[in-house]
N, C-alpha and C. Protein backbone atom coordinates (compact mmCIF):
# COMPACT_ATOMS: atom_id res chain seq x y z
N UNK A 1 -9.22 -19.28 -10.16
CA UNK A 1 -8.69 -18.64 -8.99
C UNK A 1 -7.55 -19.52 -8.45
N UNK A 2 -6.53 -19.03 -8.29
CA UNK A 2 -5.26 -19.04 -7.69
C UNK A 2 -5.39 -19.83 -6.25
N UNK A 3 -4.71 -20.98 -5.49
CA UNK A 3 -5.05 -21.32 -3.83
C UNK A 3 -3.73 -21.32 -3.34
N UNK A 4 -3.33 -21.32 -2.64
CA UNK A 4 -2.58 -20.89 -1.83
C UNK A 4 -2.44 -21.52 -0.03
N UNK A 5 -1.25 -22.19 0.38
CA UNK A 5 -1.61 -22.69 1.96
C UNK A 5 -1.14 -21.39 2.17
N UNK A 6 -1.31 -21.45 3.91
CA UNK A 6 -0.88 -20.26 4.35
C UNK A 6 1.05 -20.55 4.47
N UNK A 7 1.18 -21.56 4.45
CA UNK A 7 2.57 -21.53 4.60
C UNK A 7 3.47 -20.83 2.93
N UNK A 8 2.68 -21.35 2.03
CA UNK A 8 2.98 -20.89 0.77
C UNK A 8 2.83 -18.88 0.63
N UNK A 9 2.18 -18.53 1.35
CA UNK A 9 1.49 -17.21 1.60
C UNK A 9 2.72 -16.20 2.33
N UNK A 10 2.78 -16.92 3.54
CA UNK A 10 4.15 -16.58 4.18
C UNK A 10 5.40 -16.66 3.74
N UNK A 11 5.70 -17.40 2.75
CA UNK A 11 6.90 -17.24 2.30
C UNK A 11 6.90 -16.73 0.99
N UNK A 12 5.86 -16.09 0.45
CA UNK A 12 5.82 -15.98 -1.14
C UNK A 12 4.60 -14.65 -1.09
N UNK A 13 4.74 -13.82 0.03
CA UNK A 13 3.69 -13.08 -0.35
C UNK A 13 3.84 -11.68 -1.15
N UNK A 14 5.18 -11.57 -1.01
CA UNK A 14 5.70 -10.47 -2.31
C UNK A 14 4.98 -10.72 -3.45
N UNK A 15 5.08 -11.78 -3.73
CA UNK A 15 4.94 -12.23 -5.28
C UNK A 15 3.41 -12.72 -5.63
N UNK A 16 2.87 -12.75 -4.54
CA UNK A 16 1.19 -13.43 -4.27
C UNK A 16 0.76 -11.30 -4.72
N UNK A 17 1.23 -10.61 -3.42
CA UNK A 17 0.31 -9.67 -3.92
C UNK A 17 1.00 -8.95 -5.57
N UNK A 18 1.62 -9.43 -5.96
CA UNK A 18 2.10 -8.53 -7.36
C UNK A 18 1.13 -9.57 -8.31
N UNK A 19 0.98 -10.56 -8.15
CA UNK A 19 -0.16 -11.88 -8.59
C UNK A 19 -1.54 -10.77 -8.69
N UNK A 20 -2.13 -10.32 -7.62
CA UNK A 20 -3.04 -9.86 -7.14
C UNK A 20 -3.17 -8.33 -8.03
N UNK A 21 -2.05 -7.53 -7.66
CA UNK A 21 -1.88 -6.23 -8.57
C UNK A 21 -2.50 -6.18 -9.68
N UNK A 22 -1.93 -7.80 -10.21
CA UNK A 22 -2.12 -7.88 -11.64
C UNK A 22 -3.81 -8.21 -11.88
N UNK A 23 -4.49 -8.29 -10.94
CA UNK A 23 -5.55 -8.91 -11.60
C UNK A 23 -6.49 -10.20 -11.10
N UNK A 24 -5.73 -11.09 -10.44
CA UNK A 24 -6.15 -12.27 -9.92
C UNK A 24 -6.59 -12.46 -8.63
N UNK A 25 -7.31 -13.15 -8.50
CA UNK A 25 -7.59 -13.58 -6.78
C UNK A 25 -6.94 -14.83 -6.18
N UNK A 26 -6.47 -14.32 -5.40
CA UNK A 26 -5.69 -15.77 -4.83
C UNK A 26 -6.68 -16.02 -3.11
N UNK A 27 -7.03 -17.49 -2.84
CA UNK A 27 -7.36 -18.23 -2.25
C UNK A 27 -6.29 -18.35 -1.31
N UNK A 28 -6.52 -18.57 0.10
CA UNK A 28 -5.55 -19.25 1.19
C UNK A 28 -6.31 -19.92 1.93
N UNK A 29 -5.37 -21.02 1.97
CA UNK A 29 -6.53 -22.01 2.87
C UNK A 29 -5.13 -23.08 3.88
N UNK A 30 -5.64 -23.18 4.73
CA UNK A 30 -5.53 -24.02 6.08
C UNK A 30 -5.95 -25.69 5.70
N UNK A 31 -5.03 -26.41 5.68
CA UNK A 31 -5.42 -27.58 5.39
C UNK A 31 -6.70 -27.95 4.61
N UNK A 32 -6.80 -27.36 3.76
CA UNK A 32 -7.71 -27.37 2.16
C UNK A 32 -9.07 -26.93 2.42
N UNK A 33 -9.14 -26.21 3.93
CA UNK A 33 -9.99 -25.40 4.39
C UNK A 33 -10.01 -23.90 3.91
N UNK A 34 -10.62 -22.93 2.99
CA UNK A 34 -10.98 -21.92 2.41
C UNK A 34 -10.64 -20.66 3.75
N UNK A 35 -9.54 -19.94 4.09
CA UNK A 35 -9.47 -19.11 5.29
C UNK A 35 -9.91 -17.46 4.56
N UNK A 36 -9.47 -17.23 3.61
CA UNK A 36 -9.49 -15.74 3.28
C UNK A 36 -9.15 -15.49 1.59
N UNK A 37 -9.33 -14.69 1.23
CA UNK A 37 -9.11 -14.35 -0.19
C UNK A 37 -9.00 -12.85 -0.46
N UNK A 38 -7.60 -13.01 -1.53
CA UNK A 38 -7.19 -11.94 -1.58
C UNK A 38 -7.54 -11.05 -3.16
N UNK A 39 -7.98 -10.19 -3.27
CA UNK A 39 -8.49 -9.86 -4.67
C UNK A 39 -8.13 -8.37 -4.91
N UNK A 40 -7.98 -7.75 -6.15
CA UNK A 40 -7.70 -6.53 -6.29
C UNK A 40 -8.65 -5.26 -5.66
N UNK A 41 -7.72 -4.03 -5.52
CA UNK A 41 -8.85 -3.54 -5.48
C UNK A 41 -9.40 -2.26 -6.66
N UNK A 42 -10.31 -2.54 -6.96
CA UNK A 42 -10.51 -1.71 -8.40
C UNK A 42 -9.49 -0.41 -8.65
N UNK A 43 -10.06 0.25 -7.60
CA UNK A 43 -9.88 1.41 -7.37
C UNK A 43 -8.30 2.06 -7.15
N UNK A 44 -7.20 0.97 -6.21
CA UNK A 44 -5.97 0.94 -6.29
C UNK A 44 -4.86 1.82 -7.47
N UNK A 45 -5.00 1.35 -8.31
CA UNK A 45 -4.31 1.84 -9.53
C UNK A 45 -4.40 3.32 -10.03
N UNK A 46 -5.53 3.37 -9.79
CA UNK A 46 -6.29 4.89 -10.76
C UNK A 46 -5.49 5.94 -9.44
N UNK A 47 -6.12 5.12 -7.64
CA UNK A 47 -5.79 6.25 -6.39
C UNK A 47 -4.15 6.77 -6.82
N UNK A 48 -3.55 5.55 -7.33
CA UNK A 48 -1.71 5.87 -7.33
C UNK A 48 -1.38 7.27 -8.43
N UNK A 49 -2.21 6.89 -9.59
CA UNK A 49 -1.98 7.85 -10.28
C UNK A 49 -2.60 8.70 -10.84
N UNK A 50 -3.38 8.91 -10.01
CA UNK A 50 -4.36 10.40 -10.07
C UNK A 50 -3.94 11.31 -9.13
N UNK A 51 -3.49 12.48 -9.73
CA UNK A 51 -2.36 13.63 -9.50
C UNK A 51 -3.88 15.05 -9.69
N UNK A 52 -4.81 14.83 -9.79
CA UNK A 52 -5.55 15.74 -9.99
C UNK A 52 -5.78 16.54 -8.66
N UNK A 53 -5.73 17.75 -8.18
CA UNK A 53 -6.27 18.05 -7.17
C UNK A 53 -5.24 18.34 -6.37
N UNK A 54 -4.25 17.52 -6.59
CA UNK A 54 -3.19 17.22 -5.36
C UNK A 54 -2.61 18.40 -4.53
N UNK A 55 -2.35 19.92 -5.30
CA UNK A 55 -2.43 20.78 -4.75
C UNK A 55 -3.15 21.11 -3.79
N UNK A 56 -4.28 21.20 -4.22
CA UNK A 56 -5.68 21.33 -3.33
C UNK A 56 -5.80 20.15 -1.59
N UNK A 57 -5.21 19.13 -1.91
CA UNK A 57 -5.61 18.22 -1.05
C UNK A 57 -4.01 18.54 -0.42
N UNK A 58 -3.30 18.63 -0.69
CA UNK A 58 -1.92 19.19 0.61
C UNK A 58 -2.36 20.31 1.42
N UNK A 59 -2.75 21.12 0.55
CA UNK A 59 -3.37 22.83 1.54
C UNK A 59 -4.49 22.26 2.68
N UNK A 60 -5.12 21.54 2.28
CA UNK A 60 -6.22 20.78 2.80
C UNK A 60 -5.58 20.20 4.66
N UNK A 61 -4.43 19.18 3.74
CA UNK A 61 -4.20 18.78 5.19
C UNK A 61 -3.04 19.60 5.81
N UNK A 62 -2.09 20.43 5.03
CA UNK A 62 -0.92 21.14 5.71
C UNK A 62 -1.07 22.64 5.80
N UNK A 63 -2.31 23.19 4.85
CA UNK A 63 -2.03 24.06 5.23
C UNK A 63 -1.49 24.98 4.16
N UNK A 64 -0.48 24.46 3.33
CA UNK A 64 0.33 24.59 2.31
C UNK A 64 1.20 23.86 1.57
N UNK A 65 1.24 24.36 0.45
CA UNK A 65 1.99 23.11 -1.14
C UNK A 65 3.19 22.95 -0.26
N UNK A 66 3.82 23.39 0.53
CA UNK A 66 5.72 23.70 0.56
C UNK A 66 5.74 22.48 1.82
N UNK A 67 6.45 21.64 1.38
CA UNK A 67 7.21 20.91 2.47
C UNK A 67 8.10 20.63 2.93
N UNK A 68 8.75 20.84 4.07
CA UNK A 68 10.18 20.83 4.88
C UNK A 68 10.80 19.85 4.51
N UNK A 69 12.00 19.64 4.26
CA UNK A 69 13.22 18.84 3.79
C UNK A 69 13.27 18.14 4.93
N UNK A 70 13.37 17.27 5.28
CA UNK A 70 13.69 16.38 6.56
C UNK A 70 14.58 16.72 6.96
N UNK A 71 16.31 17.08 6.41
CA UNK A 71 16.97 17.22 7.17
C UNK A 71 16.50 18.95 8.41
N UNK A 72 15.79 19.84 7.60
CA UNK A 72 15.19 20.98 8.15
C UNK A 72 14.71 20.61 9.74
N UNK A 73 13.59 19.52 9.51
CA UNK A 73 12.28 18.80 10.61
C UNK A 73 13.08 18.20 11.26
N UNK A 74 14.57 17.11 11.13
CA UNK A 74 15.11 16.88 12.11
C UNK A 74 16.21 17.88 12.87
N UNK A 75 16.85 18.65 12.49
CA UNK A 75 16.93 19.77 12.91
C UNK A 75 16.15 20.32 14.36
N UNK A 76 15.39 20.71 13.59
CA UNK A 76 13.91 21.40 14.51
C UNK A 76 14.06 20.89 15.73
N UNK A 77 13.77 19.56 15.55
CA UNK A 77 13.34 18.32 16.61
C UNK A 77 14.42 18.08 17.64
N UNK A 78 15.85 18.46 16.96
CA UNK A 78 17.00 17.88 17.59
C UNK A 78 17.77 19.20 18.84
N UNK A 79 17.09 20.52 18.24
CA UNK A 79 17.56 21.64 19.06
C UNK A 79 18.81 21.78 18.91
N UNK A 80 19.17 22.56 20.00
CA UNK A 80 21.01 22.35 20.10
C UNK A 80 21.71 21.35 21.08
N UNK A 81 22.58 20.69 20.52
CA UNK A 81 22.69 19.85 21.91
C UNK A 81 24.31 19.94 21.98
C-alpha cells in the first residue's frame, strides 16, 4: 500500500486518485500518523459503463428519453428581455 502526507495529497491528488482507479490503496497520514485511506471502489467501473436500462432509468427520472439542448433551457429561463 501506497502512503502519502497530506501535503503530498494536496498537491498530487489528480494523479493519487488515477493511482486509485487503477487498483491501489493509497494511505494519508499526518506526520506518520495513519489519517484516512483511499481505495477503489469495486463497483465504479462496471456503474460508468453499464448502458443497460438507461432508457428505462431517464423515463424514470424525466419522464422521457428526449432532452432539451441547453441552448433551448437557457432560453426558457432567460424570457424576453
Amino acid at each position: 500500500m501506497k502512503s502519502v502526507t497530506v501535503r503530498e495529497a494536496q498537491h498530487n491528488l489528480a494523479k493519487i486518485l488515477k493511482a486509485v482507479e487503477g487498483g491501489e490503496t493509497v494511505e494519508i497520514v499526518r506526520r506518520k500518523v495513519p489519517v484516512a485511506r483511499l481505495s477503489p471502489v469495486p463497483s465504479a467501473a462496471a456503474a460508468r459503463t453499464n448502458w443497460d436500462g438507461h432508457s428505462e432509468r431517464l423515463i424514470g427520472i424525466w419522464g422521457t428519453t428526449q432532452v432539451e439542448a441547453v441552448d433551448d433551457t437557457l432560453e426558457d429561463l432567460r424570457g424576453t428581455r
